[in-house]
PDB file of N, CA and C in Angstrom:
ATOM      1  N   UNK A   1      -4.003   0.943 -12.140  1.00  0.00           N
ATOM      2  CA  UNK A   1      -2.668   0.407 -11.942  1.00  0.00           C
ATOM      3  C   UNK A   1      -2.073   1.032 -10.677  1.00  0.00           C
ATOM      4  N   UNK A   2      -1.433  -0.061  -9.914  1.00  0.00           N
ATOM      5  CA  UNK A   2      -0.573   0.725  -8.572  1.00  0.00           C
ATOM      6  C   UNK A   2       0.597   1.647  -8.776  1.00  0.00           C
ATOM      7  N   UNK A   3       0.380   2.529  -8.126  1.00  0.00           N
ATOM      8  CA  UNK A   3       1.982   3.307  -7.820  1.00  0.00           C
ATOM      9  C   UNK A   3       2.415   2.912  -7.154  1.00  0.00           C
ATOM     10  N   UNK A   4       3.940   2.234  -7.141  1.00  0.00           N
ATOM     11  CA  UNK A   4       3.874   1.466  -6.358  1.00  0.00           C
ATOM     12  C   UNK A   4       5.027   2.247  -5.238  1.00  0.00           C
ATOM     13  N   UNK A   5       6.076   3.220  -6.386  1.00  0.00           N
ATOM     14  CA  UNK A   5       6.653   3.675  -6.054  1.00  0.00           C
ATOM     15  C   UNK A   5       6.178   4.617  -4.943  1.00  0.00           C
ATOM     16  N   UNK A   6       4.961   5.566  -5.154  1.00  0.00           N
ATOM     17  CA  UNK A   6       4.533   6.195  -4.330  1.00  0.00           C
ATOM     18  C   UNK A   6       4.006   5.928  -3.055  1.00  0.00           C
ATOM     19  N   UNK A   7       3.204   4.711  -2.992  1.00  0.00           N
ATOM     20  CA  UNK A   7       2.842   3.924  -1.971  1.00  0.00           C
ATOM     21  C   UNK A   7       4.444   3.713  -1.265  1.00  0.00           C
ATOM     22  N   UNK A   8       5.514   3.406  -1.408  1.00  0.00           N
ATOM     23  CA  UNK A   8       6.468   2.731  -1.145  1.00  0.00           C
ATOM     24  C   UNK A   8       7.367   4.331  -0.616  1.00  0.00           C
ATOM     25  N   UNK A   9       6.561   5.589  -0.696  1.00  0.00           N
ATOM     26  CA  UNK A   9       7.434   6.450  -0.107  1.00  0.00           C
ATOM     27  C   UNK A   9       6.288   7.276   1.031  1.00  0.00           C
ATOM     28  N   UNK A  10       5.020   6.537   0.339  1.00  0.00           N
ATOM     29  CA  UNK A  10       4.054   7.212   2.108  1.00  0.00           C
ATOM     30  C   UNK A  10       4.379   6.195   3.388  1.00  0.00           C
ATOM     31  N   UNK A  11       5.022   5.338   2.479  1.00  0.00           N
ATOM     32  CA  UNK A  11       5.331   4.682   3.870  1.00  0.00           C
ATOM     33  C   UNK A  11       6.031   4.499   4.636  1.00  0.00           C
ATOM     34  N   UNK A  12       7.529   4.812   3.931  1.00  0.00           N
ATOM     35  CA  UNK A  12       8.542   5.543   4.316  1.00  0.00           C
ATOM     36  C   UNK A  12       8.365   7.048   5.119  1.00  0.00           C
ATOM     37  N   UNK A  13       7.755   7.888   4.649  1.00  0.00           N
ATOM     38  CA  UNK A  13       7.413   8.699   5.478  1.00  0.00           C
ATOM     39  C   UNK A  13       6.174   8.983   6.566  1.00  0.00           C
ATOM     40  N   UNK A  14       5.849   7.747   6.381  1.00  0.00           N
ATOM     41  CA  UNK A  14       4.950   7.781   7.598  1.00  0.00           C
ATOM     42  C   UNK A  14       5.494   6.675   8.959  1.00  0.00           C
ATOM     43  N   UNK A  15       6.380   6.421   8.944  1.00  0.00           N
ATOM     44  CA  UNK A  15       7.412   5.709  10.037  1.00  0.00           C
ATOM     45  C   UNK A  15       6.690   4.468  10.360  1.00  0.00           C
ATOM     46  N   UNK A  16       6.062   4.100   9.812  1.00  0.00           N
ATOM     47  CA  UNK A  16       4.609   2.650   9.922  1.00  0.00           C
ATOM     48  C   UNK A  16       5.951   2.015   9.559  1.00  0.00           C
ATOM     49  N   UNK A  17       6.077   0.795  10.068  1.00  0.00           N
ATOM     50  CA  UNK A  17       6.592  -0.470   9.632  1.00  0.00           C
ATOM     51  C   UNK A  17       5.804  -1.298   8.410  1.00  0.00           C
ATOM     52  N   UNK A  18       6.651  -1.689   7.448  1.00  0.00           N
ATOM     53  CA  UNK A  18       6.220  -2.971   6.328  1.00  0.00           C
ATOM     54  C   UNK A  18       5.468  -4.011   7.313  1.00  0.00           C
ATOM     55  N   UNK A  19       5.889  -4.291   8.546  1.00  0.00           N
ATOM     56  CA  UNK A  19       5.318  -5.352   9.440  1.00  0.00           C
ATOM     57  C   UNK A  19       3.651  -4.762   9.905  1.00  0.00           C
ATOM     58  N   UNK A  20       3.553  -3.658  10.217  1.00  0.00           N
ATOM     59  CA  UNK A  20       2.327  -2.703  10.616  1.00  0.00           C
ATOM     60  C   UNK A  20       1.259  -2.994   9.373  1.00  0.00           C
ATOM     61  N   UNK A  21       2.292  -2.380   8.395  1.00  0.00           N
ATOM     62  CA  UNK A  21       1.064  -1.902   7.149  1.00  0.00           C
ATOM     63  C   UNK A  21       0.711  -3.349   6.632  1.00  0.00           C
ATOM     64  N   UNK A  22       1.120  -4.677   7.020  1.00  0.00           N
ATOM     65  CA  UNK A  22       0.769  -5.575   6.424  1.00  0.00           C
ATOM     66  C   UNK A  22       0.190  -6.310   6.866  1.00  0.00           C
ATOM     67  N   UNK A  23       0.006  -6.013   8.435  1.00  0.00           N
ATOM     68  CA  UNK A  23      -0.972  -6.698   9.416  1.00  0.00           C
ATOM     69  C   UNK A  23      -2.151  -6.071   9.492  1.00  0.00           C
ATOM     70  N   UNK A  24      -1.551  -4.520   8.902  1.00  0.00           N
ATOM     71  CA  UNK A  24      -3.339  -3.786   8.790  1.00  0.00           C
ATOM     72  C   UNK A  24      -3.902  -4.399   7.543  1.00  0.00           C
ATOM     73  N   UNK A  25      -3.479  -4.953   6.731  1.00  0.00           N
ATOM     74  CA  UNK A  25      -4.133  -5.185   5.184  1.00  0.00           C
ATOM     75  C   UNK A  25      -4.205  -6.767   5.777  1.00  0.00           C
ATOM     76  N   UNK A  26      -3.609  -7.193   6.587  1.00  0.00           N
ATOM     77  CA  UNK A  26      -4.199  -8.990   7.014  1.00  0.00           C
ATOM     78  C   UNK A  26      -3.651  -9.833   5.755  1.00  0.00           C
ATOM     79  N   UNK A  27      -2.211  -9.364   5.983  1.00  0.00           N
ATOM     80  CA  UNK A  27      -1.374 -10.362   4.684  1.00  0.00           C
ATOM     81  C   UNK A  27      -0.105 -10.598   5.566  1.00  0.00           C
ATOM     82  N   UNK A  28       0.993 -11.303   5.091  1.00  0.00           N
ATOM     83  CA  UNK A  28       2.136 -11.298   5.571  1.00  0.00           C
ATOM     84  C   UNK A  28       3.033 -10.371   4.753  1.00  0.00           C
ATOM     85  N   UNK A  29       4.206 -10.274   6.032  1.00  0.00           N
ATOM     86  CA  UNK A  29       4.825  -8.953   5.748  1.00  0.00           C
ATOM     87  C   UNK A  29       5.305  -9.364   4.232  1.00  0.00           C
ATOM     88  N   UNK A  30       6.029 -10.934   4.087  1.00  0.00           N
ATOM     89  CA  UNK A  30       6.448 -10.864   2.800  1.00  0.00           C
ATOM     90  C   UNK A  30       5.685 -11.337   1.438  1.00  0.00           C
ATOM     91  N   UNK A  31       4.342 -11.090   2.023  1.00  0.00           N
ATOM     92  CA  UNK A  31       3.714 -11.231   0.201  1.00  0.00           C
ATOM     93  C   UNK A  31       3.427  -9.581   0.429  1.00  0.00           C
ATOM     94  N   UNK A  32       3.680  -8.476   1.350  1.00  0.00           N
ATOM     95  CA  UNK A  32       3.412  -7.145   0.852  1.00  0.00           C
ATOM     96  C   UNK A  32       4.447  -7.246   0.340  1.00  0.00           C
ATOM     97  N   UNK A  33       5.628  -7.036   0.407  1.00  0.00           N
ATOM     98  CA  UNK A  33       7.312  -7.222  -0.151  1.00  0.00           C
ATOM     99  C   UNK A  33       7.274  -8.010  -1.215  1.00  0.00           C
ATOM    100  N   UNK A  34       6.562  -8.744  -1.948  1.00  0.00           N
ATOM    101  CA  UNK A  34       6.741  -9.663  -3.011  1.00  0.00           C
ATOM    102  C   UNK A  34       5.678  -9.058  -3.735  1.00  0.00           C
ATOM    103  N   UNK A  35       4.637  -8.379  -3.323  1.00  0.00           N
ATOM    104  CA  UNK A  35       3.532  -7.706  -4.453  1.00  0.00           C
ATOM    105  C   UNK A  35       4.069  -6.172  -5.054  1.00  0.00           C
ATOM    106  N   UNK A  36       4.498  -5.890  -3.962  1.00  0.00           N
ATOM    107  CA  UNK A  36       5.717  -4.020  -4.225  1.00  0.00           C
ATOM    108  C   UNK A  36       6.570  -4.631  -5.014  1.00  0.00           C
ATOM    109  N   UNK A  37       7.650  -5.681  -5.301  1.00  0.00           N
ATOM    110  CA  UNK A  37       8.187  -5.790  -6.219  1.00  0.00           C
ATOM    111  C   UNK A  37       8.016  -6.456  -7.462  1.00  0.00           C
ATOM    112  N   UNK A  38       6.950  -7.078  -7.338  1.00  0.00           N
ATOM    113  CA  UNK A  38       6.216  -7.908  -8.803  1.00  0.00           C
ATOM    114  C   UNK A  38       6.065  -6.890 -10.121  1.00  0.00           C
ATOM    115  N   UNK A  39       6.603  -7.178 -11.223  1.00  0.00           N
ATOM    116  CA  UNK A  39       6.480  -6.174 -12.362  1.00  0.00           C
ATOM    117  C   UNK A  39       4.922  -5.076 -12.105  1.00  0.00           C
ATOM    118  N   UNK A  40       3.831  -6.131 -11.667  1.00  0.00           N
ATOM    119  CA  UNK A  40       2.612  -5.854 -11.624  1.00  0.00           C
ATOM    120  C   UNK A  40       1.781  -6.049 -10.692  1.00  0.00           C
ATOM    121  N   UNK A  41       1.233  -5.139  -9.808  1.00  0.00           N
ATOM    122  CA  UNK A  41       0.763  -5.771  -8.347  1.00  0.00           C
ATOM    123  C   UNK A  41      -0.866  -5.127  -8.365  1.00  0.00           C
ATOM    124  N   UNK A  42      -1.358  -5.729  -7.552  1.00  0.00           N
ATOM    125  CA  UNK A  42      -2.639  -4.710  -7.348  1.00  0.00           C
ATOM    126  C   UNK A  42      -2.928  -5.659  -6.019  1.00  0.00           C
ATOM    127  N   UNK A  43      -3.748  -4.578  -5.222  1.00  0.00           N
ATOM    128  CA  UNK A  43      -4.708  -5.019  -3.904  1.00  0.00           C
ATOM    129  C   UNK A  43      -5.854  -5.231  -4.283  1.00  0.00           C
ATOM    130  N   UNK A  44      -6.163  -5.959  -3.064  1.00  0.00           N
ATOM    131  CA  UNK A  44      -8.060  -5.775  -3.324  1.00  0.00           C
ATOM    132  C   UNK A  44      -8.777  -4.824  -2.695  1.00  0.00           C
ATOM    133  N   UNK A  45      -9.400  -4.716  -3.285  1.00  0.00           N
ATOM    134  CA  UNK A  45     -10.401  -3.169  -2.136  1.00  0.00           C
ATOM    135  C   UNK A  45     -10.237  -3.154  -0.921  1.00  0.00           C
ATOM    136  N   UNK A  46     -10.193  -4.220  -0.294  1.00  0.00           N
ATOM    137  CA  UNK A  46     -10.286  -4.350   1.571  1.00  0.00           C
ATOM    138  C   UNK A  46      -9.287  -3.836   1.742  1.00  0.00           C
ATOM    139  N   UNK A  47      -7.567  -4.818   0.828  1.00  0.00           N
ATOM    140  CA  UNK A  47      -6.467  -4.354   1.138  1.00  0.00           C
ATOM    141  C   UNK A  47      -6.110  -2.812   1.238  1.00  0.00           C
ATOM    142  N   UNK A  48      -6.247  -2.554  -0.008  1.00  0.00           N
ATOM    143  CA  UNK A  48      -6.426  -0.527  -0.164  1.00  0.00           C
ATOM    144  C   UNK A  48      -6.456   0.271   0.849  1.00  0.00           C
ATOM    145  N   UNK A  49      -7.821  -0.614   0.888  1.00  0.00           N
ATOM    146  CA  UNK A  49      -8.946   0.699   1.860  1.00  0.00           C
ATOM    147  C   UNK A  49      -7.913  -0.341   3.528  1.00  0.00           C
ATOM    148  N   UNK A  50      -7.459  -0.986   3.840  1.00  0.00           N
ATOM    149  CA  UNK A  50      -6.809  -1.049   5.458  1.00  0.00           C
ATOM    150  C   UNK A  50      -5.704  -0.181   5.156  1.00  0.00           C
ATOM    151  N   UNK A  51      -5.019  -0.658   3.785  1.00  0.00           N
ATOM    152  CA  UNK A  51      -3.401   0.088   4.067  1.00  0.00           C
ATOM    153  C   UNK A  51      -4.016   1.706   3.835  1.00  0.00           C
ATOM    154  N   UNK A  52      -4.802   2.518   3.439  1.00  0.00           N
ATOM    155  CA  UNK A  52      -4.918   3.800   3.031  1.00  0.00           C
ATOM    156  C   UNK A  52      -5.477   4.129   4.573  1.00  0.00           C
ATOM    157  N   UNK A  53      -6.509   3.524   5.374  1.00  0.00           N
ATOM    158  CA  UNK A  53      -6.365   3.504   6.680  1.00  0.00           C
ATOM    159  C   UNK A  53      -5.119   3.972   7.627  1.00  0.00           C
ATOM    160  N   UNK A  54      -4.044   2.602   7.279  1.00  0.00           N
ATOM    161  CA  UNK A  54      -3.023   2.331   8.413  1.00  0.00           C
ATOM    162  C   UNK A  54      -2.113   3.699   8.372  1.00  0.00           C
ATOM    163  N   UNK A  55      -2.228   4.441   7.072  1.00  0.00           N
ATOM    164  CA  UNK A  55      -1.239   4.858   6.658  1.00  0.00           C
ATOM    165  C   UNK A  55      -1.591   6.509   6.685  1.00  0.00           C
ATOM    166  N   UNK A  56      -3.186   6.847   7.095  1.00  0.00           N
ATOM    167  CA  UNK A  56      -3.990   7.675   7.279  1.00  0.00           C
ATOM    168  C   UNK A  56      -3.754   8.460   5.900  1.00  0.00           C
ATOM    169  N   UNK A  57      -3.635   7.955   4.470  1.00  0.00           N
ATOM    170  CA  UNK A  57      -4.001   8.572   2.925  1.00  0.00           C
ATOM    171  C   UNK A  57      -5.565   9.134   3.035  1.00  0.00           C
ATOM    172  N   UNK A  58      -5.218  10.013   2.631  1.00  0.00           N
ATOM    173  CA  UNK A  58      -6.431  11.284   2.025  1.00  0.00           C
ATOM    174  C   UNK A  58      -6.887  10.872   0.963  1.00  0.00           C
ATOM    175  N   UNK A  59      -8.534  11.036   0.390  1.00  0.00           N
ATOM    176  CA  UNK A  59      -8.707  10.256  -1.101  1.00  0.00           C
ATOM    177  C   UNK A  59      -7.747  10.684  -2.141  1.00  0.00           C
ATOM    178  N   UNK A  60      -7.404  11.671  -2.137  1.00  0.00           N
ATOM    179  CA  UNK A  60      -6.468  12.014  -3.546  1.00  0.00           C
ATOM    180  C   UNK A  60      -4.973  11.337  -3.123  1.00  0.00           C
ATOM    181  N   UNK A  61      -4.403  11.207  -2.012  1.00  0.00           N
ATOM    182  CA  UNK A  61      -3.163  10.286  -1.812  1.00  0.00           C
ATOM    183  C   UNK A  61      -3.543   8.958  -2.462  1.00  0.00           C
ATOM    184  N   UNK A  62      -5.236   8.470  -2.360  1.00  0.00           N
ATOM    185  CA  UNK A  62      -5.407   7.009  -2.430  1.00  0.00           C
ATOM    186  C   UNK A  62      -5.673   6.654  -4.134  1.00  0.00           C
ATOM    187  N   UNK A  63      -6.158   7.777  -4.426  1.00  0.00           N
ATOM    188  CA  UNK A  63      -6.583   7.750  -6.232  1.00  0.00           C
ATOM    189  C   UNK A  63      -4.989   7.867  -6.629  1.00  0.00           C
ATOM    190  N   UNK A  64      -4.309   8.695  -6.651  1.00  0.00           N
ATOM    191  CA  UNK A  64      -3.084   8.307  -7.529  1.00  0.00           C
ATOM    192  C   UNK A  64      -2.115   7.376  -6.687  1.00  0.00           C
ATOM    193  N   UNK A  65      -2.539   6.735  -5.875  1.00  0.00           N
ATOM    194  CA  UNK A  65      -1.597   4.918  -4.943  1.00  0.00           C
ATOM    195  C   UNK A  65      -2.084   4.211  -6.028  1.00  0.00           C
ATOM    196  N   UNK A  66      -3.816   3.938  -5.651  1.00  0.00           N
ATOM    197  CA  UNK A  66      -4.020   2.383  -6.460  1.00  0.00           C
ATOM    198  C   UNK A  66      -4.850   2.918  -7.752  1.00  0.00           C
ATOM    199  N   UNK A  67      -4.948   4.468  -7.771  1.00  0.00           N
ATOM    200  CA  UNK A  67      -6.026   4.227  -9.233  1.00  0.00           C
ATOM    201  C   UNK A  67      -5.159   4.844 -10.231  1.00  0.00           C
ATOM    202  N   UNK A  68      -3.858   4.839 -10.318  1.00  0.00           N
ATOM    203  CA  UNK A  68      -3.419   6.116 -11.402  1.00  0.00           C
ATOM    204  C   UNK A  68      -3.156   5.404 -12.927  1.00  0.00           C
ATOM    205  N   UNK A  69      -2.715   6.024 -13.815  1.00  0.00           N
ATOM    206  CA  UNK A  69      -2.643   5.315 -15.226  1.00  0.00           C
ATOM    207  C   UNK A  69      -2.059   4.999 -15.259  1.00  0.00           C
TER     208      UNK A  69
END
């Protein structure tokens, strides 16, 4: 399950634009903005692994983003 909250504050502190991190994952800015607020969201592996890229996440930043309980 996503954190979504957490994802939603590495990115805030990593000064990346919603426009950046969503051209690195090869989506538009507003289905990233419509999947962060969906009760329930998930990426697909590619997505993950560009935004954990764009956003330069460490594996343990990336296990509790998209793998936590």
């Amino acid at each position: 399950m996503l954190n979504k909250e957490l994802l939603k504050e590495k990115i805030k502190n990593s000064r990346i634009s919603m426009d950046e991190v969503a051209k690195a994952a090869e989506m538009d800015r507003s289905t990233l903005y419509r999947r962060l607020a969906a009760d329930e969201c998930e990426f697909t592996i590619a997505e993950a692994q560009a935004i954990a890229k764009c956003l330069g996440l460490n594996k343990r930043d990336v296990m509790a983003i998209f793998f936590s309980n």
